[in-house]
Protein backbone atom coordinates (compact mmCIF):
# COMPACT_ATOMS: atom_id res chain seq x y z
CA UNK A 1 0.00 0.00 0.00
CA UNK A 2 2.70 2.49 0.86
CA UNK A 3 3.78 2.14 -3.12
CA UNK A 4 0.36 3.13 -4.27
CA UNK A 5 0.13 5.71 -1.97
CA UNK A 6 3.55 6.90 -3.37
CA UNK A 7 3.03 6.62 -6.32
CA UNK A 8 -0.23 8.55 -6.29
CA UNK A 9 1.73 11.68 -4.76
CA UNK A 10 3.99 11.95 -7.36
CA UNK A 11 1.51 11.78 -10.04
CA UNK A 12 -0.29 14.66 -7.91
CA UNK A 13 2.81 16.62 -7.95
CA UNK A 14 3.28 16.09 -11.82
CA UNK A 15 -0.47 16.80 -12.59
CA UNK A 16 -0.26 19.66 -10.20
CA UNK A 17 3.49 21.49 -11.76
CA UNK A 18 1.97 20.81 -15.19
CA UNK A 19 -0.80 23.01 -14.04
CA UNK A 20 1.36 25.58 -12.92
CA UNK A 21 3.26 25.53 -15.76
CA UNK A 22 0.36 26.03 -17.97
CA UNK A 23 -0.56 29.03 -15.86
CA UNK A 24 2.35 30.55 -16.38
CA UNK A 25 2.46 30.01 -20.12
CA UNK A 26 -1.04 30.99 -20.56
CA UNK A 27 -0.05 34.56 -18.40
CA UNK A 28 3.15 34.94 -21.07
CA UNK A 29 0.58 34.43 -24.02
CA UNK A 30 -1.87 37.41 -22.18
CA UNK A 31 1.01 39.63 -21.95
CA UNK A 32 2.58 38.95 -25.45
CA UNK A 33 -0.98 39.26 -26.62
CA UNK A 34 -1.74 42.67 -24.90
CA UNK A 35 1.67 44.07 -25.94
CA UNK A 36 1.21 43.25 -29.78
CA UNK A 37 -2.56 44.74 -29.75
CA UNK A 38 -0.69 47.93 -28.10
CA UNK A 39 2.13 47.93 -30.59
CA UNK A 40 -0.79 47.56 -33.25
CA UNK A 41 -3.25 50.55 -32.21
CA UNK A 42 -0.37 52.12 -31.64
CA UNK A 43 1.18 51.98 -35.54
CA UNK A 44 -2.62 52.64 -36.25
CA UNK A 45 -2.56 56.24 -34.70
CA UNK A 46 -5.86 55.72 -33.31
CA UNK A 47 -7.09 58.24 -31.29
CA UNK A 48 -7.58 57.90 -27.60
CA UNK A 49 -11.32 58.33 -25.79
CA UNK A 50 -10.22 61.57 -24.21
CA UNK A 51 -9.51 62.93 -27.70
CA UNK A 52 -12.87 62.13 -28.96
CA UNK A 53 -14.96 63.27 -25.98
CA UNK A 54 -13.13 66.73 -26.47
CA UNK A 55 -14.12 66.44 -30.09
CA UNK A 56 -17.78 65.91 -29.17
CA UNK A 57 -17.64 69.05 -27.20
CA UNK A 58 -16.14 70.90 -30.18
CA UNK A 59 -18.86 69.87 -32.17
CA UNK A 60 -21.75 70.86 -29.83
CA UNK A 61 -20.53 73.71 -29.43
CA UNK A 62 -19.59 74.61 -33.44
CA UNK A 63 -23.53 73.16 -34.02
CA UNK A 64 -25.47 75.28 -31.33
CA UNK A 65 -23.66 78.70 -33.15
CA UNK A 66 -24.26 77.64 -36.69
CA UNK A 67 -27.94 77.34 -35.33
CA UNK A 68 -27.96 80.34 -33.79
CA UNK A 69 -26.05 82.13 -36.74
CA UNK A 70 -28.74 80.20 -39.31
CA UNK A 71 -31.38 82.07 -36.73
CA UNK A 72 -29.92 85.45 -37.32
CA UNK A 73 -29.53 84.77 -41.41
CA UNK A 74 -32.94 84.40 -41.09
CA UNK A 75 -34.28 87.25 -38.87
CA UNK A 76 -31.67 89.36 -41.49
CA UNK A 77 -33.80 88.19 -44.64
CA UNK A 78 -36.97 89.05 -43.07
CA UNK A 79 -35.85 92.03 -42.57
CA UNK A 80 -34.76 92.92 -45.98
CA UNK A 81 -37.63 91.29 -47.26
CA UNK A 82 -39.86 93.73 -44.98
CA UNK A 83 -37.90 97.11 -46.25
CA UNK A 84 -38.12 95.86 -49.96
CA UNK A 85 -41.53 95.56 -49.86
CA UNK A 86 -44.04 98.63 -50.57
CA UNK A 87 -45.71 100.22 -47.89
CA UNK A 88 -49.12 99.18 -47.31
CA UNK A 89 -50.51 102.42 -48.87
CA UNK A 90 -48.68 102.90 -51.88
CA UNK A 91 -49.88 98.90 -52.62
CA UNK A 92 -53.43 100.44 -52.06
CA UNK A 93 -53.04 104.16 -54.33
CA UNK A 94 -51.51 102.17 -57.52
CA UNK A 95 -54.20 99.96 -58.96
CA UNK A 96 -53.66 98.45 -62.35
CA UNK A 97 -54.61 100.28 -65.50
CA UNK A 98 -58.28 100.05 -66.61
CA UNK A 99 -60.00 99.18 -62.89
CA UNK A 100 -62.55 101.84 -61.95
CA UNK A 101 -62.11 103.18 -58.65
CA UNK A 102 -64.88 102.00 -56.01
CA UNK A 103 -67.31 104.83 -55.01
């Protein structure tokens, strides 16, 4: 009994350093993994999250003043529209040729 019993620790201890060993090796492939994906976005220029969320900011801010320049374009127009126009009387004193003026 004392071989079995022997023989069944070592095969614990080889089962258990294979483990270990496989650990280890599968912690070297994360890290060669993670440093090849950095090395990669990092040939790609890609632009970081902080860069784009003060590029969203930008853009807000560029939108809400073409909206409220597109606002004043428009208030502008009216206006010219309003001084082009003929007074309200002088649209009343010229009728066309030929119409008989109401009694």
């Amino acid at each position: 009994m004392q071989t079995s019993n022997r023989l069944l620790d070592d095969l614990a201890r080889v089962i258990s350093g294979a483990l270990h060993a496989a650990g280890g090796v599968r912690e070297e492939i994360e890290t060669r993994v993670r440093e090849r994906l950095e090395r990669l976005a990092a040939d790609m220029e890609l632009v970081s999250r902080e860069e784009v969320d003060a590029l969203r900011g930008m853009i807000g801010k560029a939108r809400a003043a073409q909206e409220q320049l597109e606002a004043r374009v428009a208030a502008l127009e009216a206006e010219v529209a309003a001084l082009k126009a003929p007074p309200p009387a002088a649209r009343r004193a010229s009728k066309p040729k030929g119409e008989k003026p109401s009694a």
